[in-house]
PDB file of N, CA and C in Angstrom:
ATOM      1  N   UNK A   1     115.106  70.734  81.950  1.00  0.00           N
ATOM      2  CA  UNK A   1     115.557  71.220  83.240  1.00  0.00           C
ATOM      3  C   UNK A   1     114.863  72.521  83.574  1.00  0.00           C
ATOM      4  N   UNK A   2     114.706  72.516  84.932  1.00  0.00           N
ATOM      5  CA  UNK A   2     114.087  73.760  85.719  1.00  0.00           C
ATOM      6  C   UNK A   2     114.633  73.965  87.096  1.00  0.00           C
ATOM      7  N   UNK A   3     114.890  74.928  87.554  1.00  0.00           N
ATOM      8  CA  UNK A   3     115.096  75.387  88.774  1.00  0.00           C
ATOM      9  C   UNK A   3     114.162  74.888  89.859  1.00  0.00           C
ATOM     10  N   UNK A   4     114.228  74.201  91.080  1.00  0.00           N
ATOM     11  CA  UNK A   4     113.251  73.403  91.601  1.00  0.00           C
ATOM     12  C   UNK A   4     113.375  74.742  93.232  1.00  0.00           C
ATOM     13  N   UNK A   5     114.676  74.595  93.513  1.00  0.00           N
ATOM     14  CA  UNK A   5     115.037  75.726  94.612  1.00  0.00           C
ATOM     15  C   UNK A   5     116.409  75.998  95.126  1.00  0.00           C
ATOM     16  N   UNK A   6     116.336  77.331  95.707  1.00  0.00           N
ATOM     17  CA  UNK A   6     117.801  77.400  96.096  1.00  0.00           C
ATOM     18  C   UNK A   6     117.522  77.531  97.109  1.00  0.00           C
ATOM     19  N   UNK A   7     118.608  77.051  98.279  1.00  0.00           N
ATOM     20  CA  UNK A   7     118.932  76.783  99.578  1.00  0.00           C
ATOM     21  C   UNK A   7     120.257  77.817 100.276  1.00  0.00           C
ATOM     22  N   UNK A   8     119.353  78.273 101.350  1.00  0.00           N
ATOM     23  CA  UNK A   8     120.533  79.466 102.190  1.00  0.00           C
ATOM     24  C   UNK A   8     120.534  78.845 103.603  1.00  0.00           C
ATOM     25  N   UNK A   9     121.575  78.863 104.180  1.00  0.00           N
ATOM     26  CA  UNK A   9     121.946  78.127 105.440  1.00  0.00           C
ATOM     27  C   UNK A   9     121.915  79.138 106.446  1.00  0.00           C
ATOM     28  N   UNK A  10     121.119  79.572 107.031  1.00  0.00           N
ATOM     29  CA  UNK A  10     121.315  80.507 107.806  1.00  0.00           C
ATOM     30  C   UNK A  10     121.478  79.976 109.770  1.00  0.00           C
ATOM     31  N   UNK A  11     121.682  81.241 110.054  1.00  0.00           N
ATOM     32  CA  UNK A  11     122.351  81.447 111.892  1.00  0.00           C
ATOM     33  C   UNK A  11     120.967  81.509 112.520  1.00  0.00           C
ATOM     34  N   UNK A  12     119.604  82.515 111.909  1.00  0.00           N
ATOM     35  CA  UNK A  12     118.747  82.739 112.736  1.00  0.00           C
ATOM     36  C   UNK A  12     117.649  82.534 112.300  1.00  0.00           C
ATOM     37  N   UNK A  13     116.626  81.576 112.486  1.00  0.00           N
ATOM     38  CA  UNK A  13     115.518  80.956 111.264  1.00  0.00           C
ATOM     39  C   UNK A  13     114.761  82.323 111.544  1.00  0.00           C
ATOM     40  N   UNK A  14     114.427  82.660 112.692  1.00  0.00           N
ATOM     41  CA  UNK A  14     113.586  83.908 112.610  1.00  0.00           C
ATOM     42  C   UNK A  14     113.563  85.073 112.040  1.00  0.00           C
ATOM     43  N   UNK A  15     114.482  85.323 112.063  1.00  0.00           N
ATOM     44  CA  UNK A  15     115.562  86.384 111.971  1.00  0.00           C
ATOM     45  C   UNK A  15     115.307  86.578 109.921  1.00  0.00           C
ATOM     46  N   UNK A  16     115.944  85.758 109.589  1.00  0.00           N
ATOM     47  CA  UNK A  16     115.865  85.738 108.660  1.00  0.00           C
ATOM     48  C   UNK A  16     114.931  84.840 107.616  1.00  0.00           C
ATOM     49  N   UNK A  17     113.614  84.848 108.310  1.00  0.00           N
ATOM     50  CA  UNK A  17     112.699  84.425 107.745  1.00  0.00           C
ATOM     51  C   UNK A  17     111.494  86.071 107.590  1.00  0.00           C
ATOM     52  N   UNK A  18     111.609  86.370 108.539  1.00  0.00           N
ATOM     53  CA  UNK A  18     111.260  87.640 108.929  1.00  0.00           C
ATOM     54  C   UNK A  18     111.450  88.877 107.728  1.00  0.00           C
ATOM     55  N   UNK A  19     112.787  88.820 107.381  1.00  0.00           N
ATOM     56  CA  UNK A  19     113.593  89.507 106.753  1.00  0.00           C
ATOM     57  C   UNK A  19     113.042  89.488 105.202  1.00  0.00           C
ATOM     58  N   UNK A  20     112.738  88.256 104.856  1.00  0.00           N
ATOM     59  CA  UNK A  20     112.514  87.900 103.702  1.00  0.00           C
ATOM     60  C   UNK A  20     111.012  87.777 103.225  1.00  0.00           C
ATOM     61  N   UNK A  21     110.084  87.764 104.610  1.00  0.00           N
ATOM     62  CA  UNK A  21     109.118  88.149 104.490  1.00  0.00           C
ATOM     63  C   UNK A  21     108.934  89.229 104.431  1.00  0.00           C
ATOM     64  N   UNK A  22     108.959  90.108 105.130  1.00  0.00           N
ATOM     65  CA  UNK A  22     108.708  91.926 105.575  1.00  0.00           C
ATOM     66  C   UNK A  22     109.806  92.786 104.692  1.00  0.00           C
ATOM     67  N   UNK A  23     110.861  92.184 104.173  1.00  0.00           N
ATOM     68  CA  UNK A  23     111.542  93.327 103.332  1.00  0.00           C
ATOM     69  C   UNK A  23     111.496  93.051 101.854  1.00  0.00           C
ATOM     70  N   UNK A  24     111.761  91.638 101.960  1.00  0.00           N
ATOM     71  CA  UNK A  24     112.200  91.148 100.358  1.00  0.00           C
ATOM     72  C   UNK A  24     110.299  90.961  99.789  1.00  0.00           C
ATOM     73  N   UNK A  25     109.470  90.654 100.824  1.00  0.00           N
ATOM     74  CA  UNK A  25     107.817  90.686 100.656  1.00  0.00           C
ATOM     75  C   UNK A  25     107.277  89.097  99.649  1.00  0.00           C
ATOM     76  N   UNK A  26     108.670  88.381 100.014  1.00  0.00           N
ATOM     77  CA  UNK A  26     108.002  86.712  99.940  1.00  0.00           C
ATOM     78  C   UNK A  26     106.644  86.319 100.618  1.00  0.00           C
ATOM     79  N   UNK A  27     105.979  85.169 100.070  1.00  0.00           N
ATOM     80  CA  UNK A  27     104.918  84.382 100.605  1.00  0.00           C
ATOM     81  C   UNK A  27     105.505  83.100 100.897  1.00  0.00           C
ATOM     82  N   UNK A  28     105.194  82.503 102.498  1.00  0.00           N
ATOM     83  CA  UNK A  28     105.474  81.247 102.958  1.00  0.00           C
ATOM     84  C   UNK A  28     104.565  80.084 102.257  1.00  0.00           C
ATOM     85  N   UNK A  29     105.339  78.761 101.957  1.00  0.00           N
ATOM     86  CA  UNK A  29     104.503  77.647 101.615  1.00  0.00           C
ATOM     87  C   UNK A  29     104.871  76.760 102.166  1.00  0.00           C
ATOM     88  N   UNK A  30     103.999  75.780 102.084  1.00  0.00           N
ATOM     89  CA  UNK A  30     104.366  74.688 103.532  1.00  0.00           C
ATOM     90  C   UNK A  30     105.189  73.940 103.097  1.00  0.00           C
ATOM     91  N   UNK A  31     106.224  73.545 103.838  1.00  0.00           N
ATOM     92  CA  UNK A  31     107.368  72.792 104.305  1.00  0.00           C
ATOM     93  C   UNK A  31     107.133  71.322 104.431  1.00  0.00           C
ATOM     94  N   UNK A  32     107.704  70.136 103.985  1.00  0.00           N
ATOM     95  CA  UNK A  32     107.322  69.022 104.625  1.00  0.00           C
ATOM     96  C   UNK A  32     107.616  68.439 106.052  1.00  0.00           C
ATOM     97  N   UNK A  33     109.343  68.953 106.558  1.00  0.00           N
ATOM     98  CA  UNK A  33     109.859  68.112 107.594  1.00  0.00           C
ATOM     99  C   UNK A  33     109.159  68.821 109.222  1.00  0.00           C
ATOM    100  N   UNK A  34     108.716  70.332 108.991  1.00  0.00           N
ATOM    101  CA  UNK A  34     107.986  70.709 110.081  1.00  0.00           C
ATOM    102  C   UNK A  34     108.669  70.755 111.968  1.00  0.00           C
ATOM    103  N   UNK A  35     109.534  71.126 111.499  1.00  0.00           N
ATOM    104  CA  UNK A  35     111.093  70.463 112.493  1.00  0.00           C
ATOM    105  C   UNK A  35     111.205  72.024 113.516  1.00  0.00           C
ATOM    106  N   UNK A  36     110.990  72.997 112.658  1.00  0.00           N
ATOM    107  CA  UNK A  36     111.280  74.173 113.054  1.00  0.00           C
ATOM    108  C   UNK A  36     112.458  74.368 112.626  1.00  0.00           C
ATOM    109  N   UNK A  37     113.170  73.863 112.014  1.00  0.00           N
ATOM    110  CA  UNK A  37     114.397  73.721 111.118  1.00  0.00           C
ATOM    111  C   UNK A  37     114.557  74.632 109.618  1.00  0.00           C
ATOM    112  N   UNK A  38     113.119  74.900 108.927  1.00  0.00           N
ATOM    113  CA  UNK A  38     113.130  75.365 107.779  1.00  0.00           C
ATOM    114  C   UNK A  38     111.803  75.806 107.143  1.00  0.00           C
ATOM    115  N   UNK A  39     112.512  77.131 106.518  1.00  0.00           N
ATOM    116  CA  UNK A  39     110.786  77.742 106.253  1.00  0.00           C
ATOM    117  C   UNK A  39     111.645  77.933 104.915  1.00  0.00           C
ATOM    118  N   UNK A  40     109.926  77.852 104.171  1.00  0.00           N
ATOM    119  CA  UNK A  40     109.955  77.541 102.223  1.00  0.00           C
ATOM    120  C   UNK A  40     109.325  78.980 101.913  1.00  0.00           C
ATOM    121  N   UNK A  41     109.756  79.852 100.754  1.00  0.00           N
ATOM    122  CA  UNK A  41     108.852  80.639 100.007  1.00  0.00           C
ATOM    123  C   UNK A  41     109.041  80.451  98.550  1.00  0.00           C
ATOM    124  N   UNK A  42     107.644  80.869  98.551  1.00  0.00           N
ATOM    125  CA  UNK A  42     107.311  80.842  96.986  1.00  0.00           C
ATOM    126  C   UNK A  42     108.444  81.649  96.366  1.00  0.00           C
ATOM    127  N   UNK A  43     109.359  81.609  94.808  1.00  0.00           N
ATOM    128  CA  UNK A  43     109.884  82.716  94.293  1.00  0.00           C
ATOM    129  C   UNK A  43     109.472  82.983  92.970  1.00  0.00           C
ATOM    130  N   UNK A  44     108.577  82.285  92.881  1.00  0.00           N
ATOM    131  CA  UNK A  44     108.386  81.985  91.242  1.00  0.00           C
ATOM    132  C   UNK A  44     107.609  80.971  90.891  1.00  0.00           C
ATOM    133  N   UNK A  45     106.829  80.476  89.914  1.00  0.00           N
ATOM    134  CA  UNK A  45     106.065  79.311  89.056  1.00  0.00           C
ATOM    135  C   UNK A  45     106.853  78.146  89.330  1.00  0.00           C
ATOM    136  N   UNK A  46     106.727  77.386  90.775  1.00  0.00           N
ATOM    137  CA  UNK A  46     107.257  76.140  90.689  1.00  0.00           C
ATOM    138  C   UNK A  46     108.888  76.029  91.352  1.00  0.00           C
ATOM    139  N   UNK A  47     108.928  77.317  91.816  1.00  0.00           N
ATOM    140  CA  UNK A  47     110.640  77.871  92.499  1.00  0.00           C
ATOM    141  C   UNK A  47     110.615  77.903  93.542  1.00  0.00           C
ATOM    142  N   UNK A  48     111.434  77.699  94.317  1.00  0.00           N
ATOM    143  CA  UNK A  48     111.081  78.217  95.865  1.00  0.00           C
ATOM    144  C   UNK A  48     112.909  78.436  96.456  1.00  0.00           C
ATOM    145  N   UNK A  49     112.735  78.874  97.210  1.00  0.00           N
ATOM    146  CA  UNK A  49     113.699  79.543  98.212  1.00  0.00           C
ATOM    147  C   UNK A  49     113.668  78.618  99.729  1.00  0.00           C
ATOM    148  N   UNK A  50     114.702  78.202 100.226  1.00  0.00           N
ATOM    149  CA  UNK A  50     114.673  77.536 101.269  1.00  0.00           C
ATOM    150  C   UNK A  50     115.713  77.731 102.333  1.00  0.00           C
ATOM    151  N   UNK A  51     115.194  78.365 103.651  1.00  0.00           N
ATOM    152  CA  UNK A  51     116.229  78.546 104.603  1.00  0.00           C
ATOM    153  C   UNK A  51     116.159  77.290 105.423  1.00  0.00           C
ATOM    154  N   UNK A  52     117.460  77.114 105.594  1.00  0.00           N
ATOM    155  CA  UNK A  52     117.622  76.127 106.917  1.00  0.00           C
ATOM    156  C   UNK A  52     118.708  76.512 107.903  1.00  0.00           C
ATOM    157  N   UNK A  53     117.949  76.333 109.148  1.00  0.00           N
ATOM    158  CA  UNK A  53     118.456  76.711 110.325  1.00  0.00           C
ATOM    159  C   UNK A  53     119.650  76.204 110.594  1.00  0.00           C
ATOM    160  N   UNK A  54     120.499  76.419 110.932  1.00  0.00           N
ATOM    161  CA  UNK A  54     122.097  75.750 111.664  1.00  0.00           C
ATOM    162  C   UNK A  54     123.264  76.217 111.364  1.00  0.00           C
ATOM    163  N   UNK A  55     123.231  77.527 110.579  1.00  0.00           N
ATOM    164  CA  UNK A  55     124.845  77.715 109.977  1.00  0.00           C
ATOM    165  C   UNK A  55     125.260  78.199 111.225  1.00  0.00           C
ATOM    166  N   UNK A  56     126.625  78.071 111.685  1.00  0.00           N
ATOM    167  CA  UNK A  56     127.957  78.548 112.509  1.00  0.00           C
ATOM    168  C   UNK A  56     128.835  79.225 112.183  1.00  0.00           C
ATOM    169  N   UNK A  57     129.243  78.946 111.032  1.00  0.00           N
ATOM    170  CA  UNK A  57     130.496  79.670 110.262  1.00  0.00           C
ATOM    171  C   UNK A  57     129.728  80.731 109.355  1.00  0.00           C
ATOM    172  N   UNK A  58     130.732  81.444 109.489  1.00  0.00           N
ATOM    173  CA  UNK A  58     130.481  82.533 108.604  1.00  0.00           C
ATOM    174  C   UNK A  58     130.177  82.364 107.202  1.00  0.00           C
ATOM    175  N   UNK A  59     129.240  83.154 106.197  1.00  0.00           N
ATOM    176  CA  UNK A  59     129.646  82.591 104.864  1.00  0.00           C
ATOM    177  C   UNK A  59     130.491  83.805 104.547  1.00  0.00           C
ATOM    178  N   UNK A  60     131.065  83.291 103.447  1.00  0.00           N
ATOM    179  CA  UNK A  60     131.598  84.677 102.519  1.00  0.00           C
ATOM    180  C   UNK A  60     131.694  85.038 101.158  1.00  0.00           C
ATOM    181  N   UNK A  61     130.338  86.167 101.281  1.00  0.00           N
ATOM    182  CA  UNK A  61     129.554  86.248 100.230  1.00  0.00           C
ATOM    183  C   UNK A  61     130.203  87.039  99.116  1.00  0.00           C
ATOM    184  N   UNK A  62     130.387  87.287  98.122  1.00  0.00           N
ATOM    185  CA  UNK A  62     130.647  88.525  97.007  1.00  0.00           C
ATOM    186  C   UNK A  62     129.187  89.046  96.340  1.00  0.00           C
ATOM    187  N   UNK A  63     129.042  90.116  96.207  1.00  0.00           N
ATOM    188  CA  UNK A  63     128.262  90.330  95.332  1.00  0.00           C
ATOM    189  C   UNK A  63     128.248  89.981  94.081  1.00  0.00           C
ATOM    190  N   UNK A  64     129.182  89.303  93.637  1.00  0.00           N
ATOM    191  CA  UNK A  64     129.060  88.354  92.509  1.00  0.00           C
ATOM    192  C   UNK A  64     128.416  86.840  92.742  1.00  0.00           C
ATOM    193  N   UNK A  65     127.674  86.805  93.830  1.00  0.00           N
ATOM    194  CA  UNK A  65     127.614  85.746  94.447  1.00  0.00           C
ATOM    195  C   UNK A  65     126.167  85.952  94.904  1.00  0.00           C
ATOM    196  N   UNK A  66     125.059  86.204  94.687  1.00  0.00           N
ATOM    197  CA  UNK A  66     124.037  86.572  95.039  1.00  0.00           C
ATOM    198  C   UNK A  66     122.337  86.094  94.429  1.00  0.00           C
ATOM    199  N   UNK A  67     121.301  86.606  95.048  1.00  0.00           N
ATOM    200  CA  UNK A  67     120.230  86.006  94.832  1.00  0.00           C
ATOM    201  C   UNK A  67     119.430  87.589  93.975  1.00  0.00           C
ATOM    202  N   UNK A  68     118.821  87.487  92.894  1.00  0.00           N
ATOM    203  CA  UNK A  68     118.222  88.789  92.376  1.00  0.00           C
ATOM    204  C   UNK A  68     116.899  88.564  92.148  1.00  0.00           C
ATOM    205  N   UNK A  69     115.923  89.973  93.336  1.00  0.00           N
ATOM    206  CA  UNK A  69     114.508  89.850  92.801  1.00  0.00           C
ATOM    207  C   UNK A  69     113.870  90.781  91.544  1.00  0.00           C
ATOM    208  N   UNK A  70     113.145  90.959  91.133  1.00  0.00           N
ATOM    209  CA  UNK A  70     112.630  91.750  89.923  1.00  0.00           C
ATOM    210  C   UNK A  70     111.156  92.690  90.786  1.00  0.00           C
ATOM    211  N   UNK A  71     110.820  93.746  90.818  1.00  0.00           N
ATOM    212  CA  UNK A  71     109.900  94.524  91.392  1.00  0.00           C
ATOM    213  C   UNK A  71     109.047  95.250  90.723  1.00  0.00           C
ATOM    214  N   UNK A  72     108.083  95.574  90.397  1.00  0.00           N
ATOM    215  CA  UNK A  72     107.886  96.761  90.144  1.00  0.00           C
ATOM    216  C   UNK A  72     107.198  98.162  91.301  1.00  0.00           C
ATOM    217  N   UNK A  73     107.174  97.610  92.113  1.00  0.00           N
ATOM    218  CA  UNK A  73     107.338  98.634  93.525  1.00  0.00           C
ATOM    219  C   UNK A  73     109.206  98.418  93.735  1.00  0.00           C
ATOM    220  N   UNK A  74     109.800  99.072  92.792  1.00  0.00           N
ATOM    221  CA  UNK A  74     111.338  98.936  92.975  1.00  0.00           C
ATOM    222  C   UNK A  74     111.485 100.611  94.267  1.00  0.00           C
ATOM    223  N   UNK A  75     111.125 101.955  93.898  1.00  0.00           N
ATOM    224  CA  UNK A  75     111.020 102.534  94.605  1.00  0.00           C
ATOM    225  C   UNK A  75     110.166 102.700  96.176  1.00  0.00           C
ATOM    226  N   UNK A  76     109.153 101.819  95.848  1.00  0.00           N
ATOM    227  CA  UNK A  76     108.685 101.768  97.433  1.00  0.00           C
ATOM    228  C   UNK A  76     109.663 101.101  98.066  1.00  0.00           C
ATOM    229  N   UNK A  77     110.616 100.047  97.748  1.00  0.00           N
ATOM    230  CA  UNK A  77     111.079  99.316  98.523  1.00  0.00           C
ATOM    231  C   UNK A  77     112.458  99.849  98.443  1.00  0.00           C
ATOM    232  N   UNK A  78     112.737 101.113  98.041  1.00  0.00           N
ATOM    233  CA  UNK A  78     113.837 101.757  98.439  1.00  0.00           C
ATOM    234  C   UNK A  78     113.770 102.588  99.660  1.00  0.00           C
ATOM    235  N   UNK A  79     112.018 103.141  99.699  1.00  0.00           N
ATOM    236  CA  UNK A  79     111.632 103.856 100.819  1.00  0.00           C
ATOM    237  C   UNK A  79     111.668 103.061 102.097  1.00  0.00           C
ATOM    238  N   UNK A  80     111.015 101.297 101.733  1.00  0.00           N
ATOM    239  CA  UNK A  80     111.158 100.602 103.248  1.00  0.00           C
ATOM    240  C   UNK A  80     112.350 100.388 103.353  1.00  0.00           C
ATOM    241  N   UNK A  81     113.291 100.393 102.764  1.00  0.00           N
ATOM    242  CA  UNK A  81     114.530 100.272 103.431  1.00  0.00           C
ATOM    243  C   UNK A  81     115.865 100.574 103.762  1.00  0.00           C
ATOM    244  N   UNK A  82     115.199 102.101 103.550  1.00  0.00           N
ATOM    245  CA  UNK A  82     115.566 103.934 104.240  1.00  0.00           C
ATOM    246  C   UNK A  82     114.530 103.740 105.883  1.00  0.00           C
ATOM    247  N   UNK A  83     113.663 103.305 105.927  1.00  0.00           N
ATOM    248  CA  UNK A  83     112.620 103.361 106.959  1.00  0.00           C
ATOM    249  C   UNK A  83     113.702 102.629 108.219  1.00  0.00           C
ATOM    250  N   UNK A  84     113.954 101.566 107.570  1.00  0.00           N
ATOM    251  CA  UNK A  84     113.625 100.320 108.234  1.00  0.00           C
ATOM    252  C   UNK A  84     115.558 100.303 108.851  1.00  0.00           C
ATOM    253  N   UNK A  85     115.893 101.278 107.880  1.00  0.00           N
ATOM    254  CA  UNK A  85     117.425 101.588 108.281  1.00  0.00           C
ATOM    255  C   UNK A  85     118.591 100.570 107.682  1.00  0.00           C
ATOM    256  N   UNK A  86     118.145  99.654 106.595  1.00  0.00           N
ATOM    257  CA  UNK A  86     118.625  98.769 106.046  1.00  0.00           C
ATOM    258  C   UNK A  86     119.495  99.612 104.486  1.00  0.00           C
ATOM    259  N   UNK A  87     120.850  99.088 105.007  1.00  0.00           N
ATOM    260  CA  UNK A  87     121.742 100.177 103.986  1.00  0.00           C
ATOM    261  C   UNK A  87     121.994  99.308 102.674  1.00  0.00           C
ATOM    262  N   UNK A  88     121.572 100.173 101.725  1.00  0.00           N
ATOM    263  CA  UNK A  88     121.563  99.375 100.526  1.00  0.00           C
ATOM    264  C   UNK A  88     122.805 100.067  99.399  1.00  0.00           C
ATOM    265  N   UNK A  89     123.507  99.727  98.461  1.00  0.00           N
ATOM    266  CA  UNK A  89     124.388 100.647  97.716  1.00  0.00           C
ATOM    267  C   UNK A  89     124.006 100.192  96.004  1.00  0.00           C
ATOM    268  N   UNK A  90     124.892 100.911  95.056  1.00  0.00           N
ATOM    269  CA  UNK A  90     124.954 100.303  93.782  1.00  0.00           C
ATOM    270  C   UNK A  90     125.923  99.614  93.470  1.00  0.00           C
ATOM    271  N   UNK A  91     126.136  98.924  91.962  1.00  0.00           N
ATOM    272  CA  UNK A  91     127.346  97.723  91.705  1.00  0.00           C
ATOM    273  C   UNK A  91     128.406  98.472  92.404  1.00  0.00           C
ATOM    274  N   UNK A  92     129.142  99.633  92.450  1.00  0.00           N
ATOM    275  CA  UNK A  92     130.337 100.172  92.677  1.00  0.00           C
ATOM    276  C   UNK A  92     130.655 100.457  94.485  1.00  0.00           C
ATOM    277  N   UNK A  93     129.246 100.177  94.820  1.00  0.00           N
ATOM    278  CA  UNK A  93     129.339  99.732  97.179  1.00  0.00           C
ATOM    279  C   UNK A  93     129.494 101.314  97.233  1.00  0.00           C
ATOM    280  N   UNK A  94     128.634 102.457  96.050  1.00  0.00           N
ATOM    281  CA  UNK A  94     128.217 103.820  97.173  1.00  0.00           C
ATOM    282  C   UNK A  94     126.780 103.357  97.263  1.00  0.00           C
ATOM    283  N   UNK A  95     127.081 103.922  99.319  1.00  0.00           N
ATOM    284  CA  UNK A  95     125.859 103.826  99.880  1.00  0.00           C
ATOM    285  C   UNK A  95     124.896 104.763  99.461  1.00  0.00           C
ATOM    286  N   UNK A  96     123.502 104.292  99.590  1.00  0.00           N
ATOM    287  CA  UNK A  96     122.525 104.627  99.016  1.00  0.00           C
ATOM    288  C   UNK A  96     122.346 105.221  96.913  1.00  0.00           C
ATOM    289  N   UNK A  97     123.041 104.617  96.673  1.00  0.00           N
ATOM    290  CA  UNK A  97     123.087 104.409  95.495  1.00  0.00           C
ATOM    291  C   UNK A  97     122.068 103.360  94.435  1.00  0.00           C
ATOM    292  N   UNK A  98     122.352 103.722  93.143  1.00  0.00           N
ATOM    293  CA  UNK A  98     121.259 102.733  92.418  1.00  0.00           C
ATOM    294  C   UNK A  98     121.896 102.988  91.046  1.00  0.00           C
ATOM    295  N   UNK A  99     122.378 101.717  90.651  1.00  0.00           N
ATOM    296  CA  UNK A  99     123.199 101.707  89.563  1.00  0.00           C
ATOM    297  C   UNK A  99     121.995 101.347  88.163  1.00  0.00           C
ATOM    298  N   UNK A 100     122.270 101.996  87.359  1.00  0.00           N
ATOM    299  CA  UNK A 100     121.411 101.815  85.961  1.00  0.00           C
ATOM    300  C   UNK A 100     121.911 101.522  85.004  1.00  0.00           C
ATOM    301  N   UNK A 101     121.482 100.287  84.413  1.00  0.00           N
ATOM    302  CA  UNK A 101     122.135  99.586  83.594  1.00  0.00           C
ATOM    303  C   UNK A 101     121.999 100.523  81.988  1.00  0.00           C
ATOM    304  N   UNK A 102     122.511  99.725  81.096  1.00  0.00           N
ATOM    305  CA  UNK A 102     122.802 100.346  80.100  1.00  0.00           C
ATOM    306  C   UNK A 102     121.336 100.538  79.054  1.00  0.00           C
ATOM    307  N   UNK A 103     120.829  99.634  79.601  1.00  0.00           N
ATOM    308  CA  UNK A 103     119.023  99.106  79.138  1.00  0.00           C
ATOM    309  C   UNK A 103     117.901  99.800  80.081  1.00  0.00           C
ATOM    310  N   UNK A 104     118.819 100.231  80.777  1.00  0.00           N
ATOM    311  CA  UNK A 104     117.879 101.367  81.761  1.00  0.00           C
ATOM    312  C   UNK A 104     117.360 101.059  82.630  1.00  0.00           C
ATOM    313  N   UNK A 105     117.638  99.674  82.929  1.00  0.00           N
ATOM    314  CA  UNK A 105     117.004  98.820  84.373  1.00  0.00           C
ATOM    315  C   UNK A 105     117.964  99.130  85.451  1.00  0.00           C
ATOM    316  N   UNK A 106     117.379  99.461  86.717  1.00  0.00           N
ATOM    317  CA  UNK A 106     117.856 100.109  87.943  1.00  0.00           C
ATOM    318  C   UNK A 106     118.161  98.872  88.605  1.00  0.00           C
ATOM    319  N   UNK A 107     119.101  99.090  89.610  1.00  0.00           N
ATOM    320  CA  UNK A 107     119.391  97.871  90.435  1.00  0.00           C
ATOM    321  C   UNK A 107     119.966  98.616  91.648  1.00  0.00           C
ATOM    322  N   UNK A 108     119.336  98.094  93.084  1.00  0.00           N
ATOM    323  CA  UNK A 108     119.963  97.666  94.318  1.00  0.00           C
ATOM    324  C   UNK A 108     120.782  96.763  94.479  1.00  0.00           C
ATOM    325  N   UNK A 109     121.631  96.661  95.799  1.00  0.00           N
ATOM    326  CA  UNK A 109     122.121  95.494  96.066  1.00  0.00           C
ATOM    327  C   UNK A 109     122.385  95.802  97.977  1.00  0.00           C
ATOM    328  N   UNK A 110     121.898  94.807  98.589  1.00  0.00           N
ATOM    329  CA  UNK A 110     122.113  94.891  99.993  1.00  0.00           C
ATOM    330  C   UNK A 110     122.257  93.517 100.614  1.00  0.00           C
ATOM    331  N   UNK A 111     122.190  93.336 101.906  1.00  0.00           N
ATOM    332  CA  UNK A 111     122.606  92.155 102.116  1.00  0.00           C
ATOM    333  C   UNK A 111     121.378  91.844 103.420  1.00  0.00           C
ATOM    334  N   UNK A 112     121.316  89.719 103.466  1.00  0.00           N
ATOM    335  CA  UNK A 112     120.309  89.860 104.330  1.00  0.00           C
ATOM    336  C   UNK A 112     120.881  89.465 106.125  1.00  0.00           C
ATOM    337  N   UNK A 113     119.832  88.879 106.573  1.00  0.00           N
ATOM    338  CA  UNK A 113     120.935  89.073 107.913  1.00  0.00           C
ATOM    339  C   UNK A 113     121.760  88.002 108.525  1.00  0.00           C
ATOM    340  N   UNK A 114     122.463  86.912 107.057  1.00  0.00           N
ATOM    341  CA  UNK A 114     123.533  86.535 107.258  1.00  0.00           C
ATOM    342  C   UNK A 114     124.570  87.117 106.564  1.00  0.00           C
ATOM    343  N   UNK A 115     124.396  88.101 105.546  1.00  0.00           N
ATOM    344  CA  UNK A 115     125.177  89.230 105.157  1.00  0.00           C
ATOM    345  C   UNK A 115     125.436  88.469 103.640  1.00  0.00           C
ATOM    346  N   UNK A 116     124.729  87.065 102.873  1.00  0.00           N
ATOM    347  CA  UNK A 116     124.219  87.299 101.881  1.00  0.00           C
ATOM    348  C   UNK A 116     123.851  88.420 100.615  1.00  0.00           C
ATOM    349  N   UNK A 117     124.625  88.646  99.567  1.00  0.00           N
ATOM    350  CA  UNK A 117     124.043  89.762  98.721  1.00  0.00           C
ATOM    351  C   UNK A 117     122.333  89.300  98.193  1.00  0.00           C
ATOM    352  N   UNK A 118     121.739  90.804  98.178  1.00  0.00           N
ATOM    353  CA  UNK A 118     120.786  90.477  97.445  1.00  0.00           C
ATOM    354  C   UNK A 118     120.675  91.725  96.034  1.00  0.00           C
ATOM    355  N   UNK A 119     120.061  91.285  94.796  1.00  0.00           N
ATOM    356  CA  UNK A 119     120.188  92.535  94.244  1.00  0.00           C
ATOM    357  C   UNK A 119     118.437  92.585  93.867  1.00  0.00           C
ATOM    358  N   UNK A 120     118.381  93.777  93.387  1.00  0.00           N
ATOM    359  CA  UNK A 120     116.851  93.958  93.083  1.00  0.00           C
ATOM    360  C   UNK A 120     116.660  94.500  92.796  1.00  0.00           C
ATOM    361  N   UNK A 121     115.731  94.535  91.020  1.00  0.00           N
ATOM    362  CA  UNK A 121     116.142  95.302  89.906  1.00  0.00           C
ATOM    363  C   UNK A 121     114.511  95.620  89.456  1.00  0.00           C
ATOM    364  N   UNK A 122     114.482  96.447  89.125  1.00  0.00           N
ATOM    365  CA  UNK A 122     112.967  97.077  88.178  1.00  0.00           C
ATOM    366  C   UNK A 122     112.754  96.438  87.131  1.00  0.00           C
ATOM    367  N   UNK A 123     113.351  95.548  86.699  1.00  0.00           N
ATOM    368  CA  UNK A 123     113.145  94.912  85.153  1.00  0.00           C
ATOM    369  C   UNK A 123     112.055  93.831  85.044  1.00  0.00           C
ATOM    370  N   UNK A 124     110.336  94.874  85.414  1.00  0.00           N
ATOM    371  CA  UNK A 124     109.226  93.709  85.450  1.00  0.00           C
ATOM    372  C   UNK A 124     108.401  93.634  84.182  1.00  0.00           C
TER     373      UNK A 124
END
């Protein structure tokens, strides 16, 4: 067994395709159904990430409930998203915070713009 992809249902394909390009700094790969319904990114060796357009209802996310990237531009991408005005906190929800684990790996956690947790940790 291997992870093939995980699937997020989102409100705004743009919106949050955008998001995941320009903040989270994914690469798009082509899609088969071509519908305008759903955009694919790479996340990994053979992984991918998949939004599809149509959610209505709200989700309701926990941060126990979330998607985690690994960086090693972990601080630039604290700067884009101080820039960009995107409020990020640590495990304990103080804003602008960055919780450090016991192994010394740093972690974010913010949300995307279906309000999805994301966390994103220095451990490259």
């Amino acid at each position: 067994m291997r992870i093939n992809h995980l699937a997020l249902y989102v409100a705004d394909l743009n919106a949050s395709t955008s998001f995941y390009q320009n903040i989270i700094g994914l690469k798009t790969i082509p899609e088969p159904f071509k519908d305008g319904k759903h955009t694919w990114f790479s996340i990994g060796d053979k992984a991918h990430l998949h939004l599809i357009a149509g959610r209505v209802d709200e989700p309701v996310p926990t941060k126990n409930t979330h998607l985690c990237f690994s960086t090693s531009k972990f601080d630039d991408l604290i700067s884009k998203l101080k820039d960009k005005q995107i409020a990020f906190e640590d495990w304990a929800g103080t804003s602008g915070g960055i919780t450090k684990r016991v192994d010394g790996i740093r972690q974010i956690w913010f949300r995307d713009p279906d309000g999805y947790w994301i966390e994103v940790n220095d451990d490259h």
